[in-house]
C-alpha atoms as a PDB file:
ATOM      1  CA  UNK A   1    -155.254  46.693  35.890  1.00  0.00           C
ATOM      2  CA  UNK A   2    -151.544  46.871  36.934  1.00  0.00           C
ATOM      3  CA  UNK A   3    -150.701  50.111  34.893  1.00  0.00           C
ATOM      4  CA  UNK A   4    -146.909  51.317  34.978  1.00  0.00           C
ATOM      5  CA  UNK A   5    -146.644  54.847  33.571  1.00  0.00           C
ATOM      6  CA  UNK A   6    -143.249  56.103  32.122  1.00  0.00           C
ATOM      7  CA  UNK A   7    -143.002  59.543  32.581  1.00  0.00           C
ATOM      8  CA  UNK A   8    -145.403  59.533  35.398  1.00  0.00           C
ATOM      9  CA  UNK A   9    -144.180  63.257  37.039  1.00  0.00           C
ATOM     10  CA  UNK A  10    -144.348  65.057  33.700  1.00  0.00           C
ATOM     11  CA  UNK A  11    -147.852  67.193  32.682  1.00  0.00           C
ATOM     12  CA  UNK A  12    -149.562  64.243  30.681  1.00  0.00           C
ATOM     13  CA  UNK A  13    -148.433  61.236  32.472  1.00  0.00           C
ATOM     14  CA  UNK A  14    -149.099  62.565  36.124  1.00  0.00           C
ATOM     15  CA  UNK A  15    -152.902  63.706  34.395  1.00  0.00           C
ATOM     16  CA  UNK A  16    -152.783  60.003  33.405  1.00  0.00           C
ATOM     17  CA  UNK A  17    -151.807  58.070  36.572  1.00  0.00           C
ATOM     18  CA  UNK A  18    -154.688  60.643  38.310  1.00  0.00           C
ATOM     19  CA  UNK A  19    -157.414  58.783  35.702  1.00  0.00           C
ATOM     20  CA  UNK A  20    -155.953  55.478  36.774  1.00  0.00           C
ATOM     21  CA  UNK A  21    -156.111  55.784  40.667  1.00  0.00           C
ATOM     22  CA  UNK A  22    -159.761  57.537  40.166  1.00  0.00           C
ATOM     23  CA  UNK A  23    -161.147  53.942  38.448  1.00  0.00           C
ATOM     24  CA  UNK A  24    -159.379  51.962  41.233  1.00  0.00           C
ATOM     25  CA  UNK A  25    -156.026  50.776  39.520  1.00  0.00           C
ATOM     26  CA  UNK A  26    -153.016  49.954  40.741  1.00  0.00           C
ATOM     27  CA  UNK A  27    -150.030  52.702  39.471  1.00  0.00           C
ATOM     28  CA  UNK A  28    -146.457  52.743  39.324  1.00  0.00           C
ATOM     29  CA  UNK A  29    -144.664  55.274  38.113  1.00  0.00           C
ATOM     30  CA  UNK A  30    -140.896  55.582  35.899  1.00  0.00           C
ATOM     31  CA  UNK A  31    -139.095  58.945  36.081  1.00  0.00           C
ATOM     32  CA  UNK A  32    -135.797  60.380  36.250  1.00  0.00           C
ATOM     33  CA  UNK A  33    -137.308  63.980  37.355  1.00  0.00           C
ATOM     34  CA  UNK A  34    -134.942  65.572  35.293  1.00  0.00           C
ATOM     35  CA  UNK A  35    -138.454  67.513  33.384  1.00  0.00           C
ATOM     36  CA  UNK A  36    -141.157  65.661  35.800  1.00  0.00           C
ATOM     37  CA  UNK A  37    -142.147  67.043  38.917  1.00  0.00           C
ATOM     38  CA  UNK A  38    -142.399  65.419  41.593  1.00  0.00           C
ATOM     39  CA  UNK A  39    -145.217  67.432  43.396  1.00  0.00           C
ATOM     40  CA  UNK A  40    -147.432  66.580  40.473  1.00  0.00           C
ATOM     41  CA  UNK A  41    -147.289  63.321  41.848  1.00  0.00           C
ATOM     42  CA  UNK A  42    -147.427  64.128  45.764  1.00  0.00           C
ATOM     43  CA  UNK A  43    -151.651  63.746  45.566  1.00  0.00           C
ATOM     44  CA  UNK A  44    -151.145  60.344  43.604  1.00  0.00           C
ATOM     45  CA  UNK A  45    -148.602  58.706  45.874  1.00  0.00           C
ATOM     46  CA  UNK A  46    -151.029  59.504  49.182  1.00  0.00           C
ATOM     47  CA  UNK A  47    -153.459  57.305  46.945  1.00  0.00           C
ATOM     48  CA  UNK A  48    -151.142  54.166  46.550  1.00  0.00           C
ATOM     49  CA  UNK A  49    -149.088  55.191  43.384  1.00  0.00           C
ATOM     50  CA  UNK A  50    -145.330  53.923  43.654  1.00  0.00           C
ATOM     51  CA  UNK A  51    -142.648  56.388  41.995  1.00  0.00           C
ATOM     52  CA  UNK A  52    -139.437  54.620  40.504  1.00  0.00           C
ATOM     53  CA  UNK A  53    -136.821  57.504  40.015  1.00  0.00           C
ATOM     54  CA  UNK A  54    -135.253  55.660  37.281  1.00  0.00           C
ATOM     55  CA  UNK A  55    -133.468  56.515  33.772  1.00  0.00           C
ATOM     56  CA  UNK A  56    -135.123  54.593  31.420  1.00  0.00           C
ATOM     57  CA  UNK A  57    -131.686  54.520  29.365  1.00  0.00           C
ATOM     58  CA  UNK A  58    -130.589  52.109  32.110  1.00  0.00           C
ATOM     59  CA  UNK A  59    -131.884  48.582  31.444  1.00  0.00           C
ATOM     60  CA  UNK A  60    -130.908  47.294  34.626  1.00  0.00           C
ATOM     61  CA  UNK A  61    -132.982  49.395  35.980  1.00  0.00           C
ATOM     62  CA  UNK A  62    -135.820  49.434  34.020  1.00  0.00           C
ATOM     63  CA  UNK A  63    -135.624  45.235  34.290  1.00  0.00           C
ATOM     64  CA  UNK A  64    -135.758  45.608  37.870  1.00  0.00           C
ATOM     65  CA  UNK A  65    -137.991  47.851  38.291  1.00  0.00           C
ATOM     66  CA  UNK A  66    -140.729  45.636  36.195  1.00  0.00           C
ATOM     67  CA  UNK A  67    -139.345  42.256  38.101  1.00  0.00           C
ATOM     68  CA  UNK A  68    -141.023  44.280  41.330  1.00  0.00           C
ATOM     69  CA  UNK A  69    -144.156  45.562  39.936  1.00  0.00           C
ATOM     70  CA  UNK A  70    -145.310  42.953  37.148  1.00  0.00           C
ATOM     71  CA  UNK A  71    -147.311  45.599  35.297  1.00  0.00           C
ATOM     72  CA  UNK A  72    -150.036  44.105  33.067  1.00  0.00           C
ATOM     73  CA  UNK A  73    -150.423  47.426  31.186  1.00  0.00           C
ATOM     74  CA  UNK A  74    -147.651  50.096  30.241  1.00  0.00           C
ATOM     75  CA  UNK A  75    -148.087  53.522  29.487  1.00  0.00           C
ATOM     76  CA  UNK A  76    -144.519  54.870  28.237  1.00  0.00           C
ATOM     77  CA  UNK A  77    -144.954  58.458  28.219  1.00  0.00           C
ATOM     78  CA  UNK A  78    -141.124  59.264  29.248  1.00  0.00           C
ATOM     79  CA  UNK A  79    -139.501  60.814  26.314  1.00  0.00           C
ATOM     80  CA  UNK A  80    -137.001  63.869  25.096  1.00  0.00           C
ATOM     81  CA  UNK A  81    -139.902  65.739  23.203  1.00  0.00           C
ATOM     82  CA  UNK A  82    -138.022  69.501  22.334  1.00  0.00           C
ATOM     83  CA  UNK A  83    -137.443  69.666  18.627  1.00  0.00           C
ATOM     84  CA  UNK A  84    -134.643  72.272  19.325  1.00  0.00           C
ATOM     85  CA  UNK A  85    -132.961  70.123  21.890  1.00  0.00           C
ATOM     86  CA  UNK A  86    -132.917  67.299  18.932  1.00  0.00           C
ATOM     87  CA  UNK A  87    -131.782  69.136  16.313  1.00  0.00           C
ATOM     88  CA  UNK A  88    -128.711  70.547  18.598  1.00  0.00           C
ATOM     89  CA  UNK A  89    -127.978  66.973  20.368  1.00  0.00           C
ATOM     90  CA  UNK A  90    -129.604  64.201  17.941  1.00  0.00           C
ATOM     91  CA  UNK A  91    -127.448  61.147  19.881  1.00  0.00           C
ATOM     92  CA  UNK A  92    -128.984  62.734  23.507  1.00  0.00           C
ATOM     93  CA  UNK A  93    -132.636  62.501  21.785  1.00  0.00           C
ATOM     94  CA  UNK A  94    -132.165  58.716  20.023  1.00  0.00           C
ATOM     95  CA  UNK A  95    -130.597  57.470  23.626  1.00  0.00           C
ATOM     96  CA  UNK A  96    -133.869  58.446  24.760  1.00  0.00           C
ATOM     97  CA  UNK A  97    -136.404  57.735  22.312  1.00  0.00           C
ATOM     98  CA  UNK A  98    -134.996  54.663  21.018  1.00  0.00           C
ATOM     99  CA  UNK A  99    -132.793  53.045  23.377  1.00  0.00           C
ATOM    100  CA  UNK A 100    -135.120  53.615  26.362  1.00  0.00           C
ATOM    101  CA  UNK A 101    -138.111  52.563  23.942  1.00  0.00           C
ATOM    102  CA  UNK A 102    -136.140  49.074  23.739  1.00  0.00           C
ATOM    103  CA  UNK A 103    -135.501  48.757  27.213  1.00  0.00           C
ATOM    104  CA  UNK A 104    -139.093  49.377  28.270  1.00  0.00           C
ATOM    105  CA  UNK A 105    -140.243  46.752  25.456  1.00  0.00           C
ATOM    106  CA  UNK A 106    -137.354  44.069  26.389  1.00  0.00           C
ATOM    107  CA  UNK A 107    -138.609  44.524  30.279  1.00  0.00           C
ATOM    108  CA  UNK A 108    -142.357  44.127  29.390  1.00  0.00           C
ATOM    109  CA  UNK A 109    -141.584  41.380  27.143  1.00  0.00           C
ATOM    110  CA  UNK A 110    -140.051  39.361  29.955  1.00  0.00           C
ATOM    111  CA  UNK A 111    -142.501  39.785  32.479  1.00  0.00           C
ATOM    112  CA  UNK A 112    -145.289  39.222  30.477  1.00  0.00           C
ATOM    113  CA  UNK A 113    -147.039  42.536  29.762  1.00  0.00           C
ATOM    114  CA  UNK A 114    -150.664  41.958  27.697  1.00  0.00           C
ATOM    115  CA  UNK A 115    -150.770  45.951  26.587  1.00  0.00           C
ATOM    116  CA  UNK A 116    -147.845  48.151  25.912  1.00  0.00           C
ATOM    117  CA  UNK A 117    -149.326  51.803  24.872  1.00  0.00           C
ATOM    118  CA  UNK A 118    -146.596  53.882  22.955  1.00  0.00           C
ATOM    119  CA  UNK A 119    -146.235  57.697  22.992  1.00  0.00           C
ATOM    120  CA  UNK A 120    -145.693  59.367  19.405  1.00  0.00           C
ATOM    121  CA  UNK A 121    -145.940  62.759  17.718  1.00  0.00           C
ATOM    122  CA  UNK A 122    -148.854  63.438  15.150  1.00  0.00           C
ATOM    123  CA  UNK A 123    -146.879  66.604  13.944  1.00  0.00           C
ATOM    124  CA  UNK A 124    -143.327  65.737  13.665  1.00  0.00           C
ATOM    125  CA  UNK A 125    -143.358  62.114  12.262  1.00  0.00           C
ATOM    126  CA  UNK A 126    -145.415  63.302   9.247  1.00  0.00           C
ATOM    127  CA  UNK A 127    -142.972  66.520   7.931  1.00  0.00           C
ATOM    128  CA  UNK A 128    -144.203  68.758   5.431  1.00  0.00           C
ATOM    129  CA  UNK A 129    -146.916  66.918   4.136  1.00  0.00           C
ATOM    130  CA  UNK A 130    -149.757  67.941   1.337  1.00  0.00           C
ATOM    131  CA  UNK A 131    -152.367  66.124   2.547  1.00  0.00           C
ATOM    132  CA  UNK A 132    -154.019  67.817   5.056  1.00  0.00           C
ATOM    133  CA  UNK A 133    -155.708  66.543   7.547  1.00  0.00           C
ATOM    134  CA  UNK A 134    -152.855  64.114   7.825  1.00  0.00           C
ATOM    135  CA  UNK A 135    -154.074  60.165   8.345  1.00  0.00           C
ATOM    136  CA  UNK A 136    -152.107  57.442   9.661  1.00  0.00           C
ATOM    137  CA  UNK A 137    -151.637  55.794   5.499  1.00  0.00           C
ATOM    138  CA  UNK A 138    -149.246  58.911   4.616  1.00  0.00           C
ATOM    139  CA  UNK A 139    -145.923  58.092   4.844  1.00  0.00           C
ATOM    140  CA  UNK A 140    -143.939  59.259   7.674  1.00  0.00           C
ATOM    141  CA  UNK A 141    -140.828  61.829   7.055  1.00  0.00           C
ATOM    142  CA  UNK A 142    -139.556  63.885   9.387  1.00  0.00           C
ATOM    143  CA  UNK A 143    -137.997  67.070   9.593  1.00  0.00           C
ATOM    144  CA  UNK A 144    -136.631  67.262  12.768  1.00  0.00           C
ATOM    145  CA  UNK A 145    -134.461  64.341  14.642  1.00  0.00           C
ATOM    146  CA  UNK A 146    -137.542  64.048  17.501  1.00  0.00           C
ATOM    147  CA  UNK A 147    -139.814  63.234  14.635  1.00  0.00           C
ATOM    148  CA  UNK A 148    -137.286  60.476  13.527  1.00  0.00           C
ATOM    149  CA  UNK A 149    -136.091  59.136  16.784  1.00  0.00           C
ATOM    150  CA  UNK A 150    -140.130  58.781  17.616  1.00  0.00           C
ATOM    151  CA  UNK A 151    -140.953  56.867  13.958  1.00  0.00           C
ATOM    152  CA  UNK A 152    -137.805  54.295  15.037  1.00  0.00           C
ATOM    153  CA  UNK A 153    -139.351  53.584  18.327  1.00  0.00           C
ATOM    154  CA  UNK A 154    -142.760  53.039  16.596  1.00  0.00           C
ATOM    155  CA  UNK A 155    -140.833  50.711  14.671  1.00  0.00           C
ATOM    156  CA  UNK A 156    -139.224  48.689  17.233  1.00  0.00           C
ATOM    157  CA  UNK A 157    -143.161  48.603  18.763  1.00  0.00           C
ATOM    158  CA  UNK A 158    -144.287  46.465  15.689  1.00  0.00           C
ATOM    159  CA  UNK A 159    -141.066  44.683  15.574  1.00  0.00           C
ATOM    160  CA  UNK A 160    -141.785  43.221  19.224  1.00  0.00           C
ATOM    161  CA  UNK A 161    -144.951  42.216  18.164  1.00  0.00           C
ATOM    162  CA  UNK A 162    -144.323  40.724  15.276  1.00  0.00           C
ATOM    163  CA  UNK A 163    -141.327  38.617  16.705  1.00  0.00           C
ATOM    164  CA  UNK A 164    -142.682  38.168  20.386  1.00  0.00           C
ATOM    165  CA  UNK A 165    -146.257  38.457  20.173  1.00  0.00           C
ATOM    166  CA  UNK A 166    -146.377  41.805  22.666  1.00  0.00           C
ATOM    167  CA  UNK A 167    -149.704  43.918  21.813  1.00  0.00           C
ATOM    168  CA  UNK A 168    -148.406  47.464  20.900  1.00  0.00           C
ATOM    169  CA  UNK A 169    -150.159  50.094  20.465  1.00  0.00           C
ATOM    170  CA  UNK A 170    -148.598  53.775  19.172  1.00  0.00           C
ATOM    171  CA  UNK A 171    -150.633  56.941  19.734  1.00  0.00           C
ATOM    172  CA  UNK A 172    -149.553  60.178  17.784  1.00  0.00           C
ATOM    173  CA  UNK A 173    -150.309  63.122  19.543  1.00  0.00           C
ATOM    174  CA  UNK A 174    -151.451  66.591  18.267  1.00  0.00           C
ATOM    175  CA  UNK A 175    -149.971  69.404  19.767  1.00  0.00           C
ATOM    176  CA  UNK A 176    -151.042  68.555  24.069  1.00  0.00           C
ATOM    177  CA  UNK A 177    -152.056  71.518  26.738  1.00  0.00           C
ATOM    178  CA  UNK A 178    -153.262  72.164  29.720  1.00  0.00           C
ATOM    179  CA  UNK A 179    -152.785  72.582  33.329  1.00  0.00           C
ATOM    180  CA  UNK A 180    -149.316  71.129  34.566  1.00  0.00           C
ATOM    181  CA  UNK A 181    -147.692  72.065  31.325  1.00  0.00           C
ATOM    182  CA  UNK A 182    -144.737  73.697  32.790  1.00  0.00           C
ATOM    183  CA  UNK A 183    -144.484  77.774  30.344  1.00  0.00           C
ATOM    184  CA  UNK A 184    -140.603  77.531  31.623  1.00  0.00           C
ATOM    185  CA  UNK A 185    -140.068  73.978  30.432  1.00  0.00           C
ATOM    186  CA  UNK A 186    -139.902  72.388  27.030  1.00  0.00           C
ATOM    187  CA  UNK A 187    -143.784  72.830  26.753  1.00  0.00           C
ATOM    188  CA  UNK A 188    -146.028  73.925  24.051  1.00  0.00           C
ATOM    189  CA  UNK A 189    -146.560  77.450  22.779  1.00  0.00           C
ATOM    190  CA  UNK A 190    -150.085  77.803  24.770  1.00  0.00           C
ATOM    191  CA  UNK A 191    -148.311  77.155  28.199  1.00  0.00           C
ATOM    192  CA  UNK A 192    -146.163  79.202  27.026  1.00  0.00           C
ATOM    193  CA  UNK A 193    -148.467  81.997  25.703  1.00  0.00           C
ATOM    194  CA  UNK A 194    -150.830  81.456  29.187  1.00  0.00           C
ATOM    195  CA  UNK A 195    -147.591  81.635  31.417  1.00  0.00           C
ATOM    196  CA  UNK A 196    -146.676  85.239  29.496  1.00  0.00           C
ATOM    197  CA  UNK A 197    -150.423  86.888  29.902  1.00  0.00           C
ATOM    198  CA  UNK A 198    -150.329  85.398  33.657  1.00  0.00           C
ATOM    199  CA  UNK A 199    -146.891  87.317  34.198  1.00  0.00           C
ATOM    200  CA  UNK A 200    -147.544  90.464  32.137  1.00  0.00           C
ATOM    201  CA  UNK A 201    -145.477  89.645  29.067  1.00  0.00           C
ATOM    202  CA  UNK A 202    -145.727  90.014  25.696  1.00  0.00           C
ATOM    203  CA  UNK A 203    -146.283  86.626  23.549  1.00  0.00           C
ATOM    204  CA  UNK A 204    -142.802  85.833  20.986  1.00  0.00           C
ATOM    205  CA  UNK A 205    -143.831  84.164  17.492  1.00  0.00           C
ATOM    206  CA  UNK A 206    -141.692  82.461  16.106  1.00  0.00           C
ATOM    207  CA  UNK A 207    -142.144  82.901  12.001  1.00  0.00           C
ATOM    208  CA  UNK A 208    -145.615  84.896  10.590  1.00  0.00           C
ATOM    209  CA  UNK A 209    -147.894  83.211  12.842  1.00  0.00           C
ATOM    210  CA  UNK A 210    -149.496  81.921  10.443  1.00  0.00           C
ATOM    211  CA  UNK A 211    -148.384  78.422  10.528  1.00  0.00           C
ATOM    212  CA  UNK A 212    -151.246  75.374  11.967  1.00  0.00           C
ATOM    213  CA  UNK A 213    -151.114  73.139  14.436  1.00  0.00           C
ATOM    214  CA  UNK A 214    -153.879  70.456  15.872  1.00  0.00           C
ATOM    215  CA  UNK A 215    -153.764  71.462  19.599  1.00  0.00           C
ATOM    216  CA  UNK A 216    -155.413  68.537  21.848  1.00  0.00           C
ATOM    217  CA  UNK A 217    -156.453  69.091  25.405  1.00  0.00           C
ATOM    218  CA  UNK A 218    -154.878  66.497  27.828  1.00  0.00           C
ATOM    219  CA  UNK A 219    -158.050  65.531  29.378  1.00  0.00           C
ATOM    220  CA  UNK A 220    -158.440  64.179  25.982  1.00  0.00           C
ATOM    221  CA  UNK A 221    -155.184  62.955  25.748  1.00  0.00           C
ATOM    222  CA  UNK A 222    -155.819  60.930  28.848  1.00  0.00           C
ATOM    223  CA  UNK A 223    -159.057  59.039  27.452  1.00  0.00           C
ATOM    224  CA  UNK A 224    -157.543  58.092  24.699  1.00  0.00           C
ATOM    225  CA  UNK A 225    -154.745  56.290  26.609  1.00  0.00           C
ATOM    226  CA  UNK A 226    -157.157  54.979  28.477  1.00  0.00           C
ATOM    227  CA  UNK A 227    -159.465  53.589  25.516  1.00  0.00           C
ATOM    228  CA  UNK A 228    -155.825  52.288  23.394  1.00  0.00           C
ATOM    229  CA  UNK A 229    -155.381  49.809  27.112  1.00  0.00           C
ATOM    230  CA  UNK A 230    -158.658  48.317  26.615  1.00  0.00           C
ATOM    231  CA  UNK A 231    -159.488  48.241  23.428  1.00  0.00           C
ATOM    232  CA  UNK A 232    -159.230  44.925  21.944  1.00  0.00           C
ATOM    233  CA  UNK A 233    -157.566  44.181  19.287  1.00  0.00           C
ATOM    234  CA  UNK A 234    -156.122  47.846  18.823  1.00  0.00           C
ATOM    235  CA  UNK A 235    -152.672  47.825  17.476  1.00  0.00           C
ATOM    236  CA  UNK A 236    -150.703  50.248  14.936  1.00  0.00           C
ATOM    237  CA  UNK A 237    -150.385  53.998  15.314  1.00  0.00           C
ATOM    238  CA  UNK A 238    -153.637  56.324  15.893  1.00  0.00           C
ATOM    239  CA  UNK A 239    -153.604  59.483  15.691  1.00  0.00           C
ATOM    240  CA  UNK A 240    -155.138  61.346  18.581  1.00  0.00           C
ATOM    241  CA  UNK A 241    -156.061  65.298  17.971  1.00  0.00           C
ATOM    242  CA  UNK A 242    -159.495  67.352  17.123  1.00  0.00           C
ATOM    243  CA  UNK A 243    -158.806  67.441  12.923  1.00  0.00           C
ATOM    244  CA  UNK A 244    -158.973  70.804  13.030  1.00  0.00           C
ATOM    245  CA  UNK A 245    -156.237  73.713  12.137  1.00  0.00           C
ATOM    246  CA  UNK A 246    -155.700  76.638  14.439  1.00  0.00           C
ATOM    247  CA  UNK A 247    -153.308  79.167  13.686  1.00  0.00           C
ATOM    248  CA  UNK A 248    -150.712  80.643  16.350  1.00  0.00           C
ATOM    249  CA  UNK A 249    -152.473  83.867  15.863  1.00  0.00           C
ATOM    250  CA  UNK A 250    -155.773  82.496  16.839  1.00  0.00           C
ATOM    251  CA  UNK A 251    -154.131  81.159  19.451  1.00  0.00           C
ATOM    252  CA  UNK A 252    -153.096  84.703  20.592  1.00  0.00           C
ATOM    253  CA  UNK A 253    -156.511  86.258  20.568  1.00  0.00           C
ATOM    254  CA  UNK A 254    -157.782  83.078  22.629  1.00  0.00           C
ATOM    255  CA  UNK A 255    -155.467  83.759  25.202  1.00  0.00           C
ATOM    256  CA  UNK A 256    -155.928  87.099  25.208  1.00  0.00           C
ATOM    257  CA  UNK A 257    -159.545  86.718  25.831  1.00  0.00           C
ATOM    258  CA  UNK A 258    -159.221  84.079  28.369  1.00  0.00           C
ATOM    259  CA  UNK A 259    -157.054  86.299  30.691  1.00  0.00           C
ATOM    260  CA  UNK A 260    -158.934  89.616  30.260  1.00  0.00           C
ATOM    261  CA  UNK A 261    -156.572  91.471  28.436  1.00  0.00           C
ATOM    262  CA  UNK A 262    -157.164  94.352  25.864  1.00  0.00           C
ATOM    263  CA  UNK A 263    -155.681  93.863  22.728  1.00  0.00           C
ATOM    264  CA  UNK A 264    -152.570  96.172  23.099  1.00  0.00           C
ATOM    265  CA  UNK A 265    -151.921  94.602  26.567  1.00  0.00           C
ATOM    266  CA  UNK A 266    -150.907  91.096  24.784  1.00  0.00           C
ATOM    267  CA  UNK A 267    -149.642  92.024  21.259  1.00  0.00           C
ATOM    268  CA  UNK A 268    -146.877  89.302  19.820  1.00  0.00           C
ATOM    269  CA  UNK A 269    -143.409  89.672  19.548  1.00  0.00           C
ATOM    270  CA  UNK A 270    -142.768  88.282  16.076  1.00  0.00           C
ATOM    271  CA  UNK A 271    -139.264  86.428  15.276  1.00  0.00           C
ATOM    272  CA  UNK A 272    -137.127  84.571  12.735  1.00  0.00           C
ATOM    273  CA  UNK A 273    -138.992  80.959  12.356  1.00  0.00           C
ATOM    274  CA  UNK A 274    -137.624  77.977  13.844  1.00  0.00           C
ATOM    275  CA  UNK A 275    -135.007  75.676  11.684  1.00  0.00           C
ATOM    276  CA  UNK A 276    -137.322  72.070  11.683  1.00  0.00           C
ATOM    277  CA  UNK A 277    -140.466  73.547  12.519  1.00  0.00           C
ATOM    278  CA  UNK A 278    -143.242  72.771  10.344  1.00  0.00           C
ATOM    279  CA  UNK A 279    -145.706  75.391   8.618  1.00  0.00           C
ATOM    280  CA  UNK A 280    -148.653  73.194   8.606  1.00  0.00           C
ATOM    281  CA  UNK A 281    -149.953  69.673  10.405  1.00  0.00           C
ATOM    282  CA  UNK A 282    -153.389  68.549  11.087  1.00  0.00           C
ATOM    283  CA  UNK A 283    -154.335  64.983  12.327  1.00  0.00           C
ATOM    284  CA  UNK A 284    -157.008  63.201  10.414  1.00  0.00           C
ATOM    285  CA  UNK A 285    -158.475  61.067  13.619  1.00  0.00           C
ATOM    286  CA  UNK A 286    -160.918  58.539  12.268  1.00  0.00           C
ATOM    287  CA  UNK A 287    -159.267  55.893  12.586  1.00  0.00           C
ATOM    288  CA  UNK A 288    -159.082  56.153  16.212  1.00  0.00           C
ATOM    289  CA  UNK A 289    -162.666  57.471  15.988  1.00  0.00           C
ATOM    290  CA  UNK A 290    -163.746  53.955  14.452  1.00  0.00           C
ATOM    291  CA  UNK A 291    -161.555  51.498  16.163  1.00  0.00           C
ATOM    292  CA  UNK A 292    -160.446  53.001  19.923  1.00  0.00           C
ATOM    293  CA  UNK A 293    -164.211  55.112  20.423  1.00  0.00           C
ATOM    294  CA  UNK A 294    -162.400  58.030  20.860  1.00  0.00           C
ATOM    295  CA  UNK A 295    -163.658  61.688  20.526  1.00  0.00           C
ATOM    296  CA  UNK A 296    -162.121  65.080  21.771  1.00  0.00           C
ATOM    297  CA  UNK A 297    -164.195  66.482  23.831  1.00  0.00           C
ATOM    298  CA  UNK A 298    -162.456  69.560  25.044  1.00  0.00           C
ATOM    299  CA  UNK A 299    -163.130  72.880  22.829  1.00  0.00           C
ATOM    300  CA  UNK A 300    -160.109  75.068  21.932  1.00  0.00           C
ATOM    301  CA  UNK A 301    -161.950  78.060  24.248  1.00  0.00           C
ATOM    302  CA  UNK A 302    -162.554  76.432  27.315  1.00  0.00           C
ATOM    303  CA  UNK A 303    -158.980  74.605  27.242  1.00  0.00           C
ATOM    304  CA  UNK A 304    -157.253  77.765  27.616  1.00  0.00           C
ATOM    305  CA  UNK A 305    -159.580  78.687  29.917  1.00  0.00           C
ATOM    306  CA  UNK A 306    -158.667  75.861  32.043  1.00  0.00           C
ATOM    307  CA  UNK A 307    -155.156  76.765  31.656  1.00  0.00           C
ATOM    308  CA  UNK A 308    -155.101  80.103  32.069  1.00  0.00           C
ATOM    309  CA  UNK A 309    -156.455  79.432  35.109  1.00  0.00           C
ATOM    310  CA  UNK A 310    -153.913  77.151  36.126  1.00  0.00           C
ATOM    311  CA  UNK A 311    -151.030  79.313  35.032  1.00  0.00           C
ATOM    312  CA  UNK A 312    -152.438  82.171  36.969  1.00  0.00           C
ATOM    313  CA  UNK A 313    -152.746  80.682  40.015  1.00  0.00           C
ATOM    314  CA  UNK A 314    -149.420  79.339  39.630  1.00  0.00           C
ATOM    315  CA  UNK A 315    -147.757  82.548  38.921  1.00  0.00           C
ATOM    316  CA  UNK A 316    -149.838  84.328  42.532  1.00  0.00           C
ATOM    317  CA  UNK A 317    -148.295  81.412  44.282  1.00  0.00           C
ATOM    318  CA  UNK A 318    -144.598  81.777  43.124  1.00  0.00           C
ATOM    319  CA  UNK A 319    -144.906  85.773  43.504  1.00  0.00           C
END
């Protein structure tokens, strides 16, 4: 496989283009660095992996970029995924999510790309739903602009393959951690949470805590990109999580026992809830169960472990 990976530097695609090079494919990588790192690719690189720094708003670019490489499978990971940023700045997130969504699909169109695997949110294209866990059928509206700029780009997926023939595929994520997930960054609330117990801080809740989430370890994340570019005959959105609900509290008291602490060492900080941010969302995943093969592996315990781990270890070395 010829796999180009939009979004390569950031913490899932860099996990991804790792899986790649280990089964002996050939990467390229598409990202502007503004939220990717580039270290997270320095191991990859060494291995063969070619990094575009390139906007994916700039179709010029983009088109040139897959005239060079001729990917036969794209992984378009590269996004603007902070709710807050797309409630303040809507037109910022759409340029993004949409217009760099076209750009990619116009590009692969042209050179001939057999697999294009889209990147989509389980949580934010579904809003406040009442069916719980939430499957693929229920209809999607969101809350927040990220949740709507990521349905249109789903769109303009089946669109393409309707009109050109292109095999899209969408995958909606649960809430992703692990190691690489940058706590300073626009990452989740357990990078977050494992970057404050590394550092000696207190954890901040946002709302009672008691809202739900479907938290997905990127390992997992990984195999089911992996599965959705091989998979024959895959197409549509899948969503990709663990179907099951974990609270934000829980999520405190796994932290806290990953790092060690006692429980008045790590007590939240509780504040006004977000505006956009949803009370409840659960993935119903048997669809992707059935059709891709895919199963999270990765328990809820020995995720945080992992990134605990990591965010420790990154904290000693920045000390």
């Amino acid at each position: 496989m010829k796999a180009l990976v939009t979004g390569g530097a950031g913490f899932i695609g860099s996990n991804l283009v790792d899986a790649l090079l280990e089964r002996g494919d050939q990467v390229a990588v598409i990202d502007n660095l503004w939220s990717g790192d580039r270290a997270n690719l320095d191991a990859a690189i060494e291995r063969g992996a070619r990094l575009h720094v390139v906007d994916i708003r700039d179709a010029d670019e983009v088109t040139a970029v897959f005239d060079a490489e001729r990917p036969s499978h794209v992984f378009h990971l590269a996004a603007q995924a902070d709710v807050r940023v797309s409630i303040e700045t809507p037109g910022i997130d759409a340029s993004i999510n949409v217009i760099g969504t076209v750009n990619l699909l116009e590009a692969a169109r042209r050179v001939g790309v057999q697999r294009f695997v889209n990147t989509s949110t389980g949580g934010a294209i579904y809003g406040d739903v009442d069916l719980i866990p939430t499957p693929e059928s229920v209809p999607t509206q969101p809350m927040a602009a990220y949740g709507q700029s990521k349905d249109c780009a789903e769109r303009y997926c089946e669109w393409m393959r309707r009109l050109w023939g292109l095999e899209t595929v969408t995958l909606r994520y649960g809430n992703v951690y692990g190691p690489r997930q940058n706590p300073a960054g626009d990452a989740g609330v357990i990078a977050i949470f494992c970057g404050a117990a590394s550092s000696g801080r207190r954890p901040i809740i946002f709302g009672d805590g008691l809202q739900t989430r479907d938290y997905v370890f990127v390992d997992d994340i990984v195999a089911a990109n992996l599965l959705a570019g091989e998979q024959p005959g895959a197409r549509g959105a899948y969503n990709v999580g663990t179907q099951t609900e974990v609270t934000v509290l829980q999520l405190v008291a796994a932290v806290r026992e990953a790092a060690g602490l006692q429980v008045d060492a790590f007590e939240p900080e509780f504040r006004e809830a977000r505006l956009g941010e949803l009370q409840r969302s659960c993935l119903d995943v048997g669809r992707a169960r059935e059709e891709l093969g895919f199963i999270a592996a990765t328990s809820l315990s020995d995720g945080i472990a992992r990134t605990y781990s990591w965010a420790q270890a990154r904290h000693e070395r920045s000390a």
